[in-house]
C-alpha atoms as a PDB file:
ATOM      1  CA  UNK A   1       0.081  11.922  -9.925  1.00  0.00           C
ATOM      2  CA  UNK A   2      -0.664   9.731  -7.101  1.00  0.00           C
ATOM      3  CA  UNK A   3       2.086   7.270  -8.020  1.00  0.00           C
ATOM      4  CA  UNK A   4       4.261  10.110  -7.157  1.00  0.00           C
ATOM      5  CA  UNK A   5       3.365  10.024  -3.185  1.00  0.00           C
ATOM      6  CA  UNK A   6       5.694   8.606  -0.655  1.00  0.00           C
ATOM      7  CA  UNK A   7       3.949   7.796   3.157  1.00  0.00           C
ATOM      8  CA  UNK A   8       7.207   6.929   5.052  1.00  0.00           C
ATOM      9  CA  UNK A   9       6.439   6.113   8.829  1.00  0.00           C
ATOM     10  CA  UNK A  10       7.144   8.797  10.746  1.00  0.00           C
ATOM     11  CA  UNK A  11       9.818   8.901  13.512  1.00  0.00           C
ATOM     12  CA  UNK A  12      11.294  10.731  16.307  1.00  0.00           C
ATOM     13  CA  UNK A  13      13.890  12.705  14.039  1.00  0.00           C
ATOM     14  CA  UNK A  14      10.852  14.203  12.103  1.00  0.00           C
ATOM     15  CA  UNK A  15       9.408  15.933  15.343  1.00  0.00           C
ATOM     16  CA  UNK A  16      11.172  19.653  14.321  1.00  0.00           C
ATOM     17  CA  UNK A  17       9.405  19.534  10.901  1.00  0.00           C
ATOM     18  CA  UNK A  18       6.037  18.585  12.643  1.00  0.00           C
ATOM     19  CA  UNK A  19       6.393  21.403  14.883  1.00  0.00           C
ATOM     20  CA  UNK A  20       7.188  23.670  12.926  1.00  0.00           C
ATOM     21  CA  UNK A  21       4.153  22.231  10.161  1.00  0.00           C
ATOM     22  CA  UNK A  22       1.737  22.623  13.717  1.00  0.00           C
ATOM     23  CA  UNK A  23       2.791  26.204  14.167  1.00  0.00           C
ATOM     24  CA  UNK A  24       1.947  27.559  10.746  1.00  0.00           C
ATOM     25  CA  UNK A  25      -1.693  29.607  10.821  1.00  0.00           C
ATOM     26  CA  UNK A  26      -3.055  27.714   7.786  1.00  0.00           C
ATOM     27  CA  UNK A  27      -2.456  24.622   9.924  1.00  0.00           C
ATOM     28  CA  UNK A  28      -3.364  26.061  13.498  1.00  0.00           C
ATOM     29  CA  UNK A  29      -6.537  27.015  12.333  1.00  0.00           C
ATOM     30  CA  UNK A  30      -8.007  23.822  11.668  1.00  0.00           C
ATOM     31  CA  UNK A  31      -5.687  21.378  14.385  1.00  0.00           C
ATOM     32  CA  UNK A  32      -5.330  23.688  17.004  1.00  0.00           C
ATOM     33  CA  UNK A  33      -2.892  24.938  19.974  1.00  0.00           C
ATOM     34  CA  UNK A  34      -0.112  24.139  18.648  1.00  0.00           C
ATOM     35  CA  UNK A  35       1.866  23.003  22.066  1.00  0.00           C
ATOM     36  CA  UNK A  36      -1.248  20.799  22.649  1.00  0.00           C
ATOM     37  CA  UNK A  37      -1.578  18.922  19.266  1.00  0.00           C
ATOM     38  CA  UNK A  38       2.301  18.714  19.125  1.00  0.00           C
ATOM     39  CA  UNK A  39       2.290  16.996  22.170  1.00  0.00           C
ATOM     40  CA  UNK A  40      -0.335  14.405  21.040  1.00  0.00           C
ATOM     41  CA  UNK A  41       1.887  13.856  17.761  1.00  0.00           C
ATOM     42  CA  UNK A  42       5.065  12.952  19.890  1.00  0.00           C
ATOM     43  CA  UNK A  43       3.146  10.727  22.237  1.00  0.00           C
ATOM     44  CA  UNK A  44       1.526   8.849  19.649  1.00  0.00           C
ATOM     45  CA  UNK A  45       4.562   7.783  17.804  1.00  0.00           C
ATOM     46  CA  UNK A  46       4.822   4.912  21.125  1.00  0.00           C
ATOM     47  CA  UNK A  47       1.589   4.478  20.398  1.00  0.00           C
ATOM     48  CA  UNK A  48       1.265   0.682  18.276  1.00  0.00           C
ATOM     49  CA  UNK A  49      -2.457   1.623  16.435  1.00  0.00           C
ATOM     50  CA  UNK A  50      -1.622   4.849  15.204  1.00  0.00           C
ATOM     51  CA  UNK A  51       0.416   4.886  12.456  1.00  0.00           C
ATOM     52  CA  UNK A  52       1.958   8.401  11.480  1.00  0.00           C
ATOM     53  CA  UNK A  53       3.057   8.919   8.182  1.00  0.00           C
ATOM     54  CA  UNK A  54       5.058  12.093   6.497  1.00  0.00           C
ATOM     55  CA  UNK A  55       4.174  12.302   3.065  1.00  0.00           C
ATOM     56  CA  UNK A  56       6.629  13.439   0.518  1.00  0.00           C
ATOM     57  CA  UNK A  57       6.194  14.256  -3.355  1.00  0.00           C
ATOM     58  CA  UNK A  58       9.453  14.202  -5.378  1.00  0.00           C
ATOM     59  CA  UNK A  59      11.490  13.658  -2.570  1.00  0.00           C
ATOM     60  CA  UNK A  60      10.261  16.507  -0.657  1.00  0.00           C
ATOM     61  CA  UNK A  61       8.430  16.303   2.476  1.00  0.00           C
ATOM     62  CA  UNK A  62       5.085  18.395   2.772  1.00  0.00           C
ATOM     63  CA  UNK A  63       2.237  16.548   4.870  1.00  0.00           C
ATOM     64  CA  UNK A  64       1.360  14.333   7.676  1.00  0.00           C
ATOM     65  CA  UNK A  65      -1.248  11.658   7.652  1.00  0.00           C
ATOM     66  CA  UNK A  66      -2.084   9.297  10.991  1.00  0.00           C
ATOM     67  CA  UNK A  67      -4.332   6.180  10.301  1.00  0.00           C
ATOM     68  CA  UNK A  68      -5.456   4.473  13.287  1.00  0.00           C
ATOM     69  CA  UNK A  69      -7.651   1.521  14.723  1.00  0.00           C
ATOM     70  CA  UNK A  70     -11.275   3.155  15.079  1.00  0.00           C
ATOM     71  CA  UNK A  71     -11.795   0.749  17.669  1.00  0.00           C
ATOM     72  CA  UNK A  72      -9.804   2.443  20.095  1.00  0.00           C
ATOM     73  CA  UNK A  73     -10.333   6.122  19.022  1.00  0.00           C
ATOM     74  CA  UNK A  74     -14.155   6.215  18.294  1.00  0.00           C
ATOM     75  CA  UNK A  75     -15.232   9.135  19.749  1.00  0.00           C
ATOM     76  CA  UNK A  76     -18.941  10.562  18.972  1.00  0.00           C
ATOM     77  CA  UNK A  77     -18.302   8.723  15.443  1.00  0.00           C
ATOM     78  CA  UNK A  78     -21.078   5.937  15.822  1.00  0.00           C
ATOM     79  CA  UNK A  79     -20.665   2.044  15.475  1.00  0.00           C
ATOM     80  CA  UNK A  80     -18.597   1.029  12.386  1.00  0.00           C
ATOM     81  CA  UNK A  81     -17.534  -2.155  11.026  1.00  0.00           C
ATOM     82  CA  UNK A  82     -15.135  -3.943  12.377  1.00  0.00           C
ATOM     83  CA  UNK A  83     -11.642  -2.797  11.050  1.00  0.00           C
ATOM     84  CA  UNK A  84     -12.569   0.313  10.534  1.00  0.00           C
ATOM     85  CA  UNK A  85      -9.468   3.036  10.691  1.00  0.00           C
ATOM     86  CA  UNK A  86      -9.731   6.671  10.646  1.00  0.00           C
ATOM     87  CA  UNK A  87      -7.622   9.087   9.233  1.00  0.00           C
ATOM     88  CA  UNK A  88      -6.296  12.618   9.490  1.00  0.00           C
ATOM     89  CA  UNK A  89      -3.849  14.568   7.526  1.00  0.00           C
ATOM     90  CA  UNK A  90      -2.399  17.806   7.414  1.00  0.00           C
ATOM     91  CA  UNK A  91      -0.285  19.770   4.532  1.00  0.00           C
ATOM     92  CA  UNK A  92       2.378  21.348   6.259  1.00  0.00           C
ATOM     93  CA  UNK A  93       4.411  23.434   2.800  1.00  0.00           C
ATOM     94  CA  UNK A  94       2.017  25.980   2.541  1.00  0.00           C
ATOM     95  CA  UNK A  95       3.400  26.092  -1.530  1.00  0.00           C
ATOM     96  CA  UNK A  96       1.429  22.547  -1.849  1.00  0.00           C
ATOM     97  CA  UNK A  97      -1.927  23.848  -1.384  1.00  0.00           C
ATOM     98  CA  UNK A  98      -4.778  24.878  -3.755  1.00  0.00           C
ATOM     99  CA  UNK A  99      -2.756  22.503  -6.055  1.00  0.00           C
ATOM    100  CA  UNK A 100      -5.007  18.804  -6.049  1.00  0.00           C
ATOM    101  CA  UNK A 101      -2.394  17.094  -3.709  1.00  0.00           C
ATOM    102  CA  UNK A 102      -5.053  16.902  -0.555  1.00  0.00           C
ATOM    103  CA  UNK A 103      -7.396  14.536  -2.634  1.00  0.00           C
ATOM    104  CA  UNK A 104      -5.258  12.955  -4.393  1.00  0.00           C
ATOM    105  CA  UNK A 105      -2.992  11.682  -1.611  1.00  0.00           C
ATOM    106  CA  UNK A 106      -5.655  11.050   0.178  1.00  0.00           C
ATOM    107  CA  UNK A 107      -7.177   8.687  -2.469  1.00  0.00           C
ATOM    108  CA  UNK A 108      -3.897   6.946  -2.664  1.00  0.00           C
ATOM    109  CA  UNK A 109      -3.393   5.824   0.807  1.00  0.00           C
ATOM    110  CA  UNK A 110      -7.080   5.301   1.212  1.00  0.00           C
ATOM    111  CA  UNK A 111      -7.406   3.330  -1.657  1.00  0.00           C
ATOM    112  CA  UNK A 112      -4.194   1.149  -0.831  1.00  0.00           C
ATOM    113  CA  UNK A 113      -5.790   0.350   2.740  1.00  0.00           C
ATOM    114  CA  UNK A 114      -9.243  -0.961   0.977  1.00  0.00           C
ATOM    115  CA  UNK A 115      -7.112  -2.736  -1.519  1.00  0.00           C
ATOM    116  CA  UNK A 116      -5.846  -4.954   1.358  1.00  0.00           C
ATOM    117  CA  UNK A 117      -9.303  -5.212   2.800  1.00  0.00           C
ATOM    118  CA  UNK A 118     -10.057  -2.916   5.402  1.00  0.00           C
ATOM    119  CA  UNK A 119     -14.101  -2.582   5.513  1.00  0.00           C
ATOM    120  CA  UNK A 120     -14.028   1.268   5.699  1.00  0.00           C
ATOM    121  CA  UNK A 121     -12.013   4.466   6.089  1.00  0.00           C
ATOM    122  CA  UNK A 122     -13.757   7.150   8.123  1.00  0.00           C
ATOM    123  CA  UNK A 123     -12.228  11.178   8.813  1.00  0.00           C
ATOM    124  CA  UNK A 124     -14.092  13.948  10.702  1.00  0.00           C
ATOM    125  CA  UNK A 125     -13.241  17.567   9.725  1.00  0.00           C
ATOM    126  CA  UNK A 126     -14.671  20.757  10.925  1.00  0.00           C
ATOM    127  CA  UNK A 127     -17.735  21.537   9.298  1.00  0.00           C
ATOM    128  CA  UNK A 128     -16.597  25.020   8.442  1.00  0.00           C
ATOM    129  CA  UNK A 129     -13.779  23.372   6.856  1.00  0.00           C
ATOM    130  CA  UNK A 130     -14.362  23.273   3.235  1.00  0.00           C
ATOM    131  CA  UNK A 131     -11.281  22.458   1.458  1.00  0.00           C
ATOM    132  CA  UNK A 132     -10.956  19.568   3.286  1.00  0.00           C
ATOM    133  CA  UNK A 133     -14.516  18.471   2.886  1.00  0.00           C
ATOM    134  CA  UNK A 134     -13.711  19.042  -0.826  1.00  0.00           C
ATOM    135  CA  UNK A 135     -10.514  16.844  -0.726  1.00  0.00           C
ATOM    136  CA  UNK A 136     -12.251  14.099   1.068  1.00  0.00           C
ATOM    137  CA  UNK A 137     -15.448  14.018  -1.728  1.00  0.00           C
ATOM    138  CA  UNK A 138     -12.839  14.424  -4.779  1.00  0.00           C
ATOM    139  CA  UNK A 139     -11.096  11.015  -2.974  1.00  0.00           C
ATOM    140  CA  UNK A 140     -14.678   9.105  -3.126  1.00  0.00           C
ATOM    141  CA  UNK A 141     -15.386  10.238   0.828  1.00  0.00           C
ATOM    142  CA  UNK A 142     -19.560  10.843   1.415  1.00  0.00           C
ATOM    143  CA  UNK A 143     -20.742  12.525   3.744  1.00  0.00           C
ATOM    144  CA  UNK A 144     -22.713  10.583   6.405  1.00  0.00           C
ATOM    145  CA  UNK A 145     -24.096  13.803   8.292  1.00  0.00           C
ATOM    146  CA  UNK A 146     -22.563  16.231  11.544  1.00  0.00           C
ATOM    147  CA  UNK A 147     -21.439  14.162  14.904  1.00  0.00           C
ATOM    148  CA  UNK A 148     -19.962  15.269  18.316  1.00  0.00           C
ATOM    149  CA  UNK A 149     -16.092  14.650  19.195  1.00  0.00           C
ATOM    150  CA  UNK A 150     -14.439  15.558  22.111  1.00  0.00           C
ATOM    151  CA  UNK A 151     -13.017  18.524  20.088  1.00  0.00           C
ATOM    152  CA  UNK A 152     -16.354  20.537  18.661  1.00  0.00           C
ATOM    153  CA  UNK A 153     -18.659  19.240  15.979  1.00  0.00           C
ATOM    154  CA  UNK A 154     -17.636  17.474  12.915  1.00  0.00           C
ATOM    155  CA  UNK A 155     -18.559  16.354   9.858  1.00  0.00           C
ATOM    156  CA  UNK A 156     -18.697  12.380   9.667  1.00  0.00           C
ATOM    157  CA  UNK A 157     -17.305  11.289   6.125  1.00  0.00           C
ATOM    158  CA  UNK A 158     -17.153   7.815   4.818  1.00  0.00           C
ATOM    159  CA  UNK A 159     -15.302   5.646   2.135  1.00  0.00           C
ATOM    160  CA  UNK A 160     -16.367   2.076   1.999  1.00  0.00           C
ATOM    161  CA  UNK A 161     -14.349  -0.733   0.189  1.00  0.00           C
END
């Protein structure tokens, strides 16, 4: 099933779908305003350690994943290895959820990244947010115990090579 996951780097002409994938509730509850996290998405895509990725299954599109350089983005998350990238994803086709895809996309890209040596993959989701803390254990993620961000406490989750 993984196999079956495309991560093509995102660009400008995907912005509509993103928005509109920002807007829906099952989304919005977990990312946010809307307006605000859009606006982070577009500005990011100049942005040369954050890579932004729409992920498709069978030629379809239905998530968003960014990856990027913990090194400049640690914030509350603790030291971590050098190399170190964190991730975040999203399913925006509200028909692809409750179906497996979360973890196993998730241990696709993750486990591509360690293949080619990075030291460690870290995410933070909401504590409260238990789907995604279940996708992120089913793709070999541990939990490493609750931190601080700049947006609300989280839950600091780690995969090591």
């Amino acid at each position: 099933m993984a196999s079956d996951y495309i991560f093509r780097p995102m660009v400008a002409a995907d912005l509509p779908l993103i928005q509109r994938w920002l807007a829906l509730p099952h989304v919005r509850e977990w990312w946010g305003d809307p307006e605000q996290q859009y606006a982070l998405v577009s500005a990011d895509l100049a942005e040369p350690n954050m890579h932004q990725f729409i992920v498709s299954k069978a030629g379809s599109p239905f998530g968003y994943l960014q990856s990027y350089d913990l090194t400049d983005w640690n914030t509350g998350l603790g030291p971590q290895p050098q190399g170190t990238r964190g991730i975040d994803l999203f399913i925006g086709d509200p028909s692809m959820i409750g179906r497996g895809h979360g973890a196993a996309l998730i241990r696709c890209f993750v486990g591509d990244l360690l293949e080619k040596g990075l030291p460690r993959v870290v995410t933070d989701p909401d504590p409260a947010n238990a789907h995604a803390i279940r996708a992120y254990e089913k793709a070999g993620f541990e939990k490493h115990g609750p931190v601080q961000t700049p947006d609300g406490p989280a839950l600091l989750m780690v995969r090591d090579a």
